[in-house]
Structures are given as structure tokens and as C-alpha cells.
PDB file of N, CA and C in Angstrom:
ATOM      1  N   UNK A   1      10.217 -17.519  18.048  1.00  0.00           N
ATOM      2  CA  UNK A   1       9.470 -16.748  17.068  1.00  0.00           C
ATOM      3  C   UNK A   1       9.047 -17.620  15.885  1.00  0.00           C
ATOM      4  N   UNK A   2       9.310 -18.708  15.907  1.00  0.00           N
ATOM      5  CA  UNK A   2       8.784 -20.060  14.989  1.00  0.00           C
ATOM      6  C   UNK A   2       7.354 -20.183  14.880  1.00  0.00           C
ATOM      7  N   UNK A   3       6.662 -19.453  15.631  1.00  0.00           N
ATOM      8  CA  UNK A   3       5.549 -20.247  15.638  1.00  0.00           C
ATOM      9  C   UNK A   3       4.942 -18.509  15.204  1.00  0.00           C
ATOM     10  N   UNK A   4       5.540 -17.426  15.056  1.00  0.00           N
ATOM     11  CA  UNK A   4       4.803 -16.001  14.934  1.00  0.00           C
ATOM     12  C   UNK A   4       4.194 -16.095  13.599  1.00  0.00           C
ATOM     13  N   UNK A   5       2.910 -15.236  13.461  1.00  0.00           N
ATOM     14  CA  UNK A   5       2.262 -15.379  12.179  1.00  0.00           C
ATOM     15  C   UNK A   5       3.135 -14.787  11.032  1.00  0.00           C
ATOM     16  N   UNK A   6       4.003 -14.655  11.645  1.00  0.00           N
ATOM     17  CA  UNK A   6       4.758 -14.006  10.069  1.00  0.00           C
ATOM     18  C   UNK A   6       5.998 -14.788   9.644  1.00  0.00           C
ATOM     19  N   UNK A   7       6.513 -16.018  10.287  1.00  0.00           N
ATOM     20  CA  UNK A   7       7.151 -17.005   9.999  1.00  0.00           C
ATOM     21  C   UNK A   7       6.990 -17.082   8.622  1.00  0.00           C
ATOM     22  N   UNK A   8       5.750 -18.040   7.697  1.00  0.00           N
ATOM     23  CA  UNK A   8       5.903 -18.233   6.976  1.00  0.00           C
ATOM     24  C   UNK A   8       6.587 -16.705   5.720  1.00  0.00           C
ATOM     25  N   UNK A   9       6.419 -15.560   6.039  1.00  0.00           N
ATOM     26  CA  UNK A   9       6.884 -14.640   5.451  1.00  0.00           C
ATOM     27  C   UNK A   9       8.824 -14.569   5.659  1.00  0.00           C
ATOM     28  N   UNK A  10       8.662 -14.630   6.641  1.00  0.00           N
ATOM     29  CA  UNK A  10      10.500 -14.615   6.953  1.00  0.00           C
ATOM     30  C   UNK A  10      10.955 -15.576   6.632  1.00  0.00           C
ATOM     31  N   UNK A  11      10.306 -17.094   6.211  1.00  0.00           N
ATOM     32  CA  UNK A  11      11.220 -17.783   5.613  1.00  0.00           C
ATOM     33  C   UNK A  11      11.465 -17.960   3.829  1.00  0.00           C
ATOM     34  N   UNK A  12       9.619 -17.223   3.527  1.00  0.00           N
ATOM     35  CA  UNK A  12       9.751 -16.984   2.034  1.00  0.00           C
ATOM     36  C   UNK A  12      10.825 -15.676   1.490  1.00  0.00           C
ATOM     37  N   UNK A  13      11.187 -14.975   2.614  1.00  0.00           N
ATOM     38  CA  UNK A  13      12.352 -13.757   2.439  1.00  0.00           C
ATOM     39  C   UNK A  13      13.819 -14.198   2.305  1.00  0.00           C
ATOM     40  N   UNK A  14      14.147 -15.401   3.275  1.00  0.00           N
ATOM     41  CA  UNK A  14      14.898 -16.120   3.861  1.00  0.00           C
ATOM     42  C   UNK A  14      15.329 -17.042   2.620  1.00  0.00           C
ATOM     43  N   UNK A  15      14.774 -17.614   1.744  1.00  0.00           N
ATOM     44  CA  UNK A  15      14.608 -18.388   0.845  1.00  0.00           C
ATOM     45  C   UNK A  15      15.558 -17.557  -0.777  1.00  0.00           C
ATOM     46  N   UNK A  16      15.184 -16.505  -0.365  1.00  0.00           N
ATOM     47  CA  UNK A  16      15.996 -15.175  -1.697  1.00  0.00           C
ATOM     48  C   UNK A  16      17.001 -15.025  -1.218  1.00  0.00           C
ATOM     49  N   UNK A  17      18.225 -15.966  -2.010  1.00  0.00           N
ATOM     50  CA  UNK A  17      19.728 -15.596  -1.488  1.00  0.00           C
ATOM     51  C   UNK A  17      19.994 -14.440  -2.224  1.00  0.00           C
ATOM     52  N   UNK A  18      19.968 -13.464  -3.174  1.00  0.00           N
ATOM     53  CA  UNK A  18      20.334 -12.667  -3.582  1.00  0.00           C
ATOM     54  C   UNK A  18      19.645 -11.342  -2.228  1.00  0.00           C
ATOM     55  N   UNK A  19      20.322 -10.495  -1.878  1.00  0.00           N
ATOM     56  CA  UNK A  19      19.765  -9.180  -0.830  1.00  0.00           C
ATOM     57  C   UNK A  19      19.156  -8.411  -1.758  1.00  0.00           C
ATOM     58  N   UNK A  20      19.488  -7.869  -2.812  1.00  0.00           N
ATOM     59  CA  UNK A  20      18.683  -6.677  -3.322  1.00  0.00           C
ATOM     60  C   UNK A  20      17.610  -7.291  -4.044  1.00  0.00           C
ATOM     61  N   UNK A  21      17.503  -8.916  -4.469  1.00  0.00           N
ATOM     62  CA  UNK A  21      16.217  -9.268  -4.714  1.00  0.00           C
ATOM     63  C   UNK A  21      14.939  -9.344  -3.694  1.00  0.00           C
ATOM     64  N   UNK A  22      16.405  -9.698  -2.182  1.00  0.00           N
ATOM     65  CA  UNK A  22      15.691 -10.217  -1.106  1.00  0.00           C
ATOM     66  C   UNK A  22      14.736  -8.599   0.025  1.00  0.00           C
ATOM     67  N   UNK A  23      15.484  -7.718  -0.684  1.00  0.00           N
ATOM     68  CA  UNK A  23      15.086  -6.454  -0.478  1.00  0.00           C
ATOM     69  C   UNK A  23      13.492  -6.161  -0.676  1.00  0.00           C
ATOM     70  N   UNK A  24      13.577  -6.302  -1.932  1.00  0.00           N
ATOM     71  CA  UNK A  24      12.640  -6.144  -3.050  1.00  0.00           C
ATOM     72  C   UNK A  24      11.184  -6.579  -2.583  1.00  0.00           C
ATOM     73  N   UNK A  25      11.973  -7.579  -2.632  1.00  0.00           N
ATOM     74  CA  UNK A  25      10.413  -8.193  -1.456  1.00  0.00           C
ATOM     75  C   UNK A  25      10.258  -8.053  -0.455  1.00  0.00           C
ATOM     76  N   UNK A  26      10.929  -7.879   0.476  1.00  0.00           N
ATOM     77  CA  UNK A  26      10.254  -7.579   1.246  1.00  0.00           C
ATOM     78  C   UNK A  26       9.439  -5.994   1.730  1.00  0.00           C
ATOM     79  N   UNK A  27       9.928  -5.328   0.767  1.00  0.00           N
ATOM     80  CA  UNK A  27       9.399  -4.126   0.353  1.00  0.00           C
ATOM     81  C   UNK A  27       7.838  -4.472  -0.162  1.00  0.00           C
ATOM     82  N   UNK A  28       8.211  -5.078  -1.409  1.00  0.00           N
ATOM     83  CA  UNK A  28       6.543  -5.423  -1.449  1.00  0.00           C
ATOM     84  C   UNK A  28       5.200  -6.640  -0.644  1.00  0.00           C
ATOM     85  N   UNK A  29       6.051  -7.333  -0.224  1.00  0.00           N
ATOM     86  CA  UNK A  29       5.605  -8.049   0.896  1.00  0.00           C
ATOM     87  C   UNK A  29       5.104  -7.008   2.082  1.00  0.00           C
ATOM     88  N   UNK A  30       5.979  -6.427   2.336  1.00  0.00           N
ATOM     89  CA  UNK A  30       5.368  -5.543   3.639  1.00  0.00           C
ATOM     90  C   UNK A  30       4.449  -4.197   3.372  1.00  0.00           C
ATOM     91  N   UNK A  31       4.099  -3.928   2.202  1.00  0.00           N
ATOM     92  CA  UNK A  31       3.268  -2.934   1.785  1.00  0.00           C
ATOM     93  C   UNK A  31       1.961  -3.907   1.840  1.00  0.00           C
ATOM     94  N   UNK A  32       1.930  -4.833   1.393  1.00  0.00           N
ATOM     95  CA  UNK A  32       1.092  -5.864   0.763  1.00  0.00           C
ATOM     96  C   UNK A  32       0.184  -6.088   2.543  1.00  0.00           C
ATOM     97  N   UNK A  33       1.559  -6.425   3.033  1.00  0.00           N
ATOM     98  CA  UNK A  33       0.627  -6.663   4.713  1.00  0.00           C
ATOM     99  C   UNK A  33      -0.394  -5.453   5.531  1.00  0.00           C
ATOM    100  N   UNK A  34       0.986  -4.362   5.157  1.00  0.00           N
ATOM    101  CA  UNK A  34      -0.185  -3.299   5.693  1.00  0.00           C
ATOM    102  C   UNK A  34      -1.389  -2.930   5.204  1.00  0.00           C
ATOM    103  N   UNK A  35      -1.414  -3.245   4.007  1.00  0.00           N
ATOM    104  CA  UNK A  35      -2.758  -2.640   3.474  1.00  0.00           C
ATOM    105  C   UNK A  35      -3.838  -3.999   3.619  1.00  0.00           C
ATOM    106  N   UNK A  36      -3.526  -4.997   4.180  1.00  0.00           N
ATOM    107  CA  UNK A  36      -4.328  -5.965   4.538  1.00  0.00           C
ATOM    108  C   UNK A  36      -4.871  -5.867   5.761  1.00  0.00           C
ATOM    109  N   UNK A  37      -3.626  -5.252   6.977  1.00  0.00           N
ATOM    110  CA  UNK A  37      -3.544  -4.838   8.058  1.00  0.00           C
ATOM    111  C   UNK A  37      -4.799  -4.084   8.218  1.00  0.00           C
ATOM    112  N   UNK A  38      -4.628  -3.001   6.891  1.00  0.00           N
ATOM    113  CA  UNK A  38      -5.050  -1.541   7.459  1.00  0.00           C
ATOM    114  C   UNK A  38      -7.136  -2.035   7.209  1.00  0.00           C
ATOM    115  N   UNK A  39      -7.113  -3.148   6.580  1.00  0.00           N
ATOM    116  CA  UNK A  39      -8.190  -3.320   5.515  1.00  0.00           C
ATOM    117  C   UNK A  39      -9.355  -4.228   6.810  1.00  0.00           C
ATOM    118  N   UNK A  40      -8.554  -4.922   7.583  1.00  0.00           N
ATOM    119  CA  UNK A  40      -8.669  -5.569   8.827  1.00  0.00           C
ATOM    120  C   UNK A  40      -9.487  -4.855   9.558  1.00  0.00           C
ATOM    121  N   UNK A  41      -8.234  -3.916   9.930  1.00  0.00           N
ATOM    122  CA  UNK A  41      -8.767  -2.699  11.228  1.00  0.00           C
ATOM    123  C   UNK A  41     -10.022  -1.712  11.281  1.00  0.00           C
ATOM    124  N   UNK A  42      -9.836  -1.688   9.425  1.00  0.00           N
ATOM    125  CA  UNK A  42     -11.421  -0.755   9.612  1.00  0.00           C
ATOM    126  C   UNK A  42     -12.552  -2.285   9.340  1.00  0.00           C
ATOM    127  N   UNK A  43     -12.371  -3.197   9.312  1.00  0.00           N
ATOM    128  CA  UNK A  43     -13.672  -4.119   9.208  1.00  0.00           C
ATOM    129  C   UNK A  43     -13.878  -4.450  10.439  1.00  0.00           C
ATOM    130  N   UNK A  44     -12.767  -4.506  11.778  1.00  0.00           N
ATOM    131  CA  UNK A  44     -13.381  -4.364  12.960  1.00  0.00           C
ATOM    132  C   UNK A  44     -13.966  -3.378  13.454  1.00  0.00           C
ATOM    133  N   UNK A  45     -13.281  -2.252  13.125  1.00  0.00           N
ATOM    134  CA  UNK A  45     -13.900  -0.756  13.876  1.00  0.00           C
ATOM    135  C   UNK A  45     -15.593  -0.723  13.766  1.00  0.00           C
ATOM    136  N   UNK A  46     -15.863  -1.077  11.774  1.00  0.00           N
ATOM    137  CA  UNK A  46     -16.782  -0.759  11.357  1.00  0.00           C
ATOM    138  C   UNK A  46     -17.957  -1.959  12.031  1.00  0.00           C
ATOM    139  N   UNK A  47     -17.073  -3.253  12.268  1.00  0.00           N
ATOM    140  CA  UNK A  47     -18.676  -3.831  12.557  1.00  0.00           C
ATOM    141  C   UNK A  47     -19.055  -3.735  14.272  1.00  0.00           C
ATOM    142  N   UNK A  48     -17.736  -2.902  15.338  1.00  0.00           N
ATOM    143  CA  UNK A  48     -18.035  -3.258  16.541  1.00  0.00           C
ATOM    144  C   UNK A  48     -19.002  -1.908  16.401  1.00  0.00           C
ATOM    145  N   UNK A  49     -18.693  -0.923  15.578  1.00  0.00           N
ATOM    146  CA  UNK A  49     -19.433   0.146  16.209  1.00  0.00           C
ATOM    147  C   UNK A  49     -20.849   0.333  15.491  1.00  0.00           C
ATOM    148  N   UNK A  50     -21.019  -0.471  14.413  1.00  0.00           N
ATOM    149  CA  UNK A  50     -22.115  -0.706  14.216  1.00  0.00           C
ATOM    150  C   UNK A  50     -23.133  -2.198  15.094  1.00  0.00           C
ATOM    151  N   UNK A  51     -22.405  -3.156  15.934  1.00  0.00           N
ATOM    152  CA  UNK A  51     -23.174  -3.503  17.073  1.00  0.00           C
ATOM    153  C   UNK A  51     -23.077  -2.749  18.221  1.00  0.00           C
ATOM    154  N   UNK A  52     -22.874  -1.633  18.031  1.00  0.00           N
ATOM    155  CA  UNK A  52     -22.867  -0.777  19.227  1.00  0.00           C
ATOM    156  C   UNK A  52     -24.456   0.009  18.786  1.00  0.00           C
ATOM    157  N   UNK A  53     -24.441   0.259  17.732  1.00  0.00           N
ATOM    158  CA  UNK A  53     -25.316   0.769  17.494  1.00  0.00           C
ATOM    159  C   UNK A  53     -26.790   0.171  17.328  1.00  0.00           C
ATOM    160  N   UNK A  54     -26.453  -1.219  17.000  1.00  0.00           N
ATOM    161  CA  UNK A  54     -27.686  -1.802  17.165  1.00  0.00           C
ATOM    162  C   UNK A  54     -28.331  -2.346  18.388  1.00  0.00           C
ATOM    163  N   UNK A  55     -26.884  -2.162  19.641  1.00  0.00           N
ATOM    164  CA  UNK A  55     -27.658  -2.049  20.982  1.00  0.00           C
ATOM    165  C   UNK A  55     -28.107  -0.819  21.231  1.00  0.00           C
ATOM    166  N   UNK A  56     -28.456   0.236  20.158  1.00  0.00           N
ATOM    167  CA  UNK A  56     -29.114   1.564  20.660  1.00  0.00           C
ATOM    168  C   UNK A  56     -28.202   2.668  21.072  1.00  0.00           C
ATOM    169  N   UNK A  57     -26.887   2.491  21.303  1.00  0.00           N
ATOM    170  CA  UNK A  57     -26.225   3.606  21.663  1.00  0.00           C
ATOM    171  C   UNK A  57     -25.894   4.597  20.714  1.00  0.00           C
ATOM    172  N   UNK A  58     -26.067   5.828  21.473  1.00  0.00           N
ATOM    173  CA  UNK A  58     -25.728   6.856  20.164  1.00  0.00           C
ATOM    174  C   UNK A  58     -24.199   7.248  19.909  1.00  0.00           C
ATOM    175  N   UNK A  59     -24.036   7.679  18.720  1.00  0.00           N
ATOM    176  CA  UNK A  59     -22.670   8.132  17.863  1.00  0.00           C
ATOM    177  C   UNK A  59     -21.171   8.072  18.942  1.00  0.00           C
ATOM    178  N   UNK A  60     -22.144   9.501  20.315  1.00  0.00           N
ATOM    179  CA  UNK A  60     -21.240   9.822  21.050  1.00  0.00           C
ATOM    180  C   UNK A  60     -21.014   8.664  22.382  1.00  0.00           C
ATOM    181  N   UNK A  61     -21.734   8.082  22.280  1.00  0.00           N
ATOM    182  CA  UNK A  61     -21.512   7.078  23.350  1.00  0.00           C
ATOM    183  C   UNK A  61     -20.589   5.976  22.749  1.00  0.00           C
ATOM    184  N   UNK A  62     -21.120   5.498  21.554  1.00  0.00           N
ATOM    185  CA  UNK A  62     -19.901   5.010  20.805  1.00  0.00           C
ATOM    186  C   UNK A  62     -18.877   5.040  20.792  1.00  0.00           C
ATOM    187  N   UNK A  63     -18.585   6.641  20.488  1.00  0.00           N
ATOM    188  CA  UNK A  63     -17.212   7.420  20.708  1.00  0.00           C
ATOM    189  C   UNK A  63     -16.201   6.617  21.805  1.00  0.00           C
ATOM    190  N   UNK A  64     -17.274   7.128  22.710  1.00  0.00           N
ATOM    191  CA  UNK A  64     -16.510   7.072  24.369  1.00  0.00           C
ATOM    192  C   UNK A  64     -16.096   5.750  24.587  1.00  0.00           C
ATOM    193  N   UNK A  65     -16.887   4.915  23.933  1.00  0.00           N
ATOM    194  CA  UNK A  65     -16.738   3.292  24.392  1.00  0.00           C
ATOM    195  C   UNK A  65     -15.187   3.062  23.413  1.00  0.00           C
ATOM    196  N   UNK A  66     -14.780   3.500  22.442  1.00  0.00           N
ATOM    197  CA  UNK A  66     -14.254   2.845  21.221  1.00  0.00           C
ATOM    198  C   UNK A  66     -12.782   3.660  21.767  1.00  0.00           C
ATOM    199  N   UNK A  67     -12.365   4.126  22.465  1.00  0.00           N
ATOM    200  CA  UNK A  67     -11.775   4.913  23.097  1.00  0.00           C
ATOM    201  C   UNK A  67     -11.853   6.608  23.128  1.00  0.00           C
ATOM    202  N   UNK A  68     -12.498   7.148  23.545  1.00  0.00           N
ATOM    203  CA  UNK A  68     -13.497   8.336  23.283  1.00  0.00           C
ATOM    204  C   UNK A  68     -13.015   9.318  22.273  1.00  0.00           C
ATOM    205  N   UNK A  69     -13.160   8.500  20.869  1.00  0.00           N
ATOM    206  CA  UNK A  69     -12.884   9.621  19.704  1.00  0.00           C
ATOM    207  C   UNK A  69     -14.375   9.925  19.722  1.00  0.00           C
ATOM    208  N   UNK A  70     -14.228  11.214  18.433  1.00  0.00           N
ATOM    209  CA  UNK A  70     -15.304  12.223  18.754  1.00  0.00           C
ATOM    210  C   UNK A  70     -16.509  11.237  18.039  1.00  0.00           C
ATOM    211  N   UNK A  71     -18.090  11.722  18.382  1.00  0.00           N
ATOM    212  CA  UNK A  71     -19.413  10.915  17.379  1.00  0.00           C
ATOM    213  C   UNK A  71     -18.890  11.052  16.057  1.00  0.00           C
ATOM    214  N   UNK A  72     -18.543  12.336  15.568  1.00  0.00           N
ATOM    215  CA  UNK A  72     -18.014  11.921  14.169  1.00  0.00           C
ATOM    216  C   UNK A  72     -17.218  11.235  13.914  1.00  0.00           C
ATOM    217  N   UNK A  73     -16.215  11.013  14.614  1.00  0.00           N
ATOM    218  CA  UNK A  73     -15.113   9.310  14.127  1.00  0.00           C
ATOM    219  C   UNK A  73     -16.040   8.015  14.088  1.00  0.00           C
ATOM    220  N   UNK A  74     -16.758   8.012  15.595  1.00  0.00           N
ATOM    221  CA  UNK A  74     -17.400   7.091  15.290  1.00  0.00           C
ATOM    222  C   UNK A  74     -18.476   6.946  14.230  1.00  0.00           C
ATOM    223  N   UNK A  75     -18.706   8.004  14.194  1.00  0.00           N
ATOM    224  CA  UNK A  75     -19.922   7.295  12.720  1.00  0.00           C
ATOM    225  C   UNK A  75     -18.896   7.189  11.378  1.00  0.00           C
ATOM    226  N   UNK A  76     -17.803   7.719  11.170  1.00  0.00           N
ATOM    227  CA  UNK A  76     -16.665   7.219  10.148  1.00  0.00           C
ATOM    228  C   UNK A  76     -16.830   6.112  10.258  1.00  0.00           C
ATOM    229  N   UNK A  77     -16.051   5.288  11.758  1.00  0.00           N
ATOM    230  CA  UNK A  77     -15.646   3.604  12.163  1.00  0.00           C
ATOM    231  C   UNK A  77     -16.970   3.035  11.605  1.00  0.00           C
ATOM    232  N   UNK A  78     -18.509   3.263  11.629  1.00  0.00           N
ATOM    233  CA  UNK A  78     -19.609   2.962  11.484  1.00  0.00           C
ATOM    234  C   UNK A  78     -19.909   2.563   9.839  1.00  0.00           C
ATOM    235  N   UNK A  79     -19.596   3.424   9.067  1.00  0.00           N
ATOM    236  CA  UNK A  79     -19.332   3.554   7.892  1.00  0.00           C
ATOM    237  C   UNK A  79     -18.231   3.012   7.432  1.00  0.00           C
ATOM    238  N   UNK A  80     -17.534   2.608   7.737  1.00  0.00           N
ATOM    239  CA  UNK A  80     -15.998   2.044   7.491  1.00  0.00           C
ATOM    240  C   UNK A  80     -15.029   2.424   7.014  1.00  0.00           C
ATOM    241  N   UNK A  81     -14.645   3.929   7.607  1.00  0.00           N
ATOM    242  CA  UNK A  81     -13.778   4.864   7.557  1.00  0.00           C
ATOM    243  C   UNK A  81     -12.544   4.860   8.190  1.00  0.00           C
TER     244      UNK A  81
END
């Protein structure tokens, strides 16, 4: 697991000999990731389903392709929802 992208995080955790400091962070360390995570996921959603759209397919075909959520999700993912 040396080589996992989150190494350098487990050893900056690893590095805090105190636990309830070492807590601390990683509390905010791991909020910090998800919302990077989460910030990620809609910049893929939003740009595959907007080249979906610029090959012409509509909302609901989108849908179906993106794993068949409804045209309105997909035009959310489209919008970057």
C-alpha cells in the first residue's frame, strides 16, 4: 500500500505522535478529501455528459448511457449537479 495515492496522507497522520492531535487531522484531512472527491466527480459527470451531448444525444439517452438515471439527472450531471 506504499505506493496508494493516499500514502503521502498516512504518513503526514503517521508523523502526529500525539492521537487526539493525530485524530484531529485526520478528521479534517478526510473532510478536506471528500469534498475534493465530491468536486472531481461532478467535473467528470458534467463534462462526459455534456460530450454526450455534443455528439447529439438527447437528455434521455444520456441518462441510459451514464447508467440509466432519469433525463433530468442527466441534464443536472450536464449542468454540474
Amino acid at each position: 500500500m506504499a505506493d496508494s495515492p493516499y500514502a503521502p496522507y498516512t504518513e503526514q497522520l503517521r508523523a502526529i505522535a500525539d492521537l487526539n492531535e493525530r485524530w484531529a487531522a485526520y478528521l479534517d484531512l478526510a473532510k478536506r478529501l471528500e469534498d475534493e472527491l465530491e468536486l472531481w466527480r461532478r467535473r467528470q459527470r458534467q463534462e462526459i455528459a455534456l460530450g454526450f451531448r455534443e455528439q447529439g444525444k438527447t437528455w434521455k439517452e444520456i441518462g441510459e448511457a451514464m447508467g440509466r438515471v432519469t433525463y433530468q439527472r442527466a441534464f443536472q450531471f450536464g449542468k454540474g449537479e
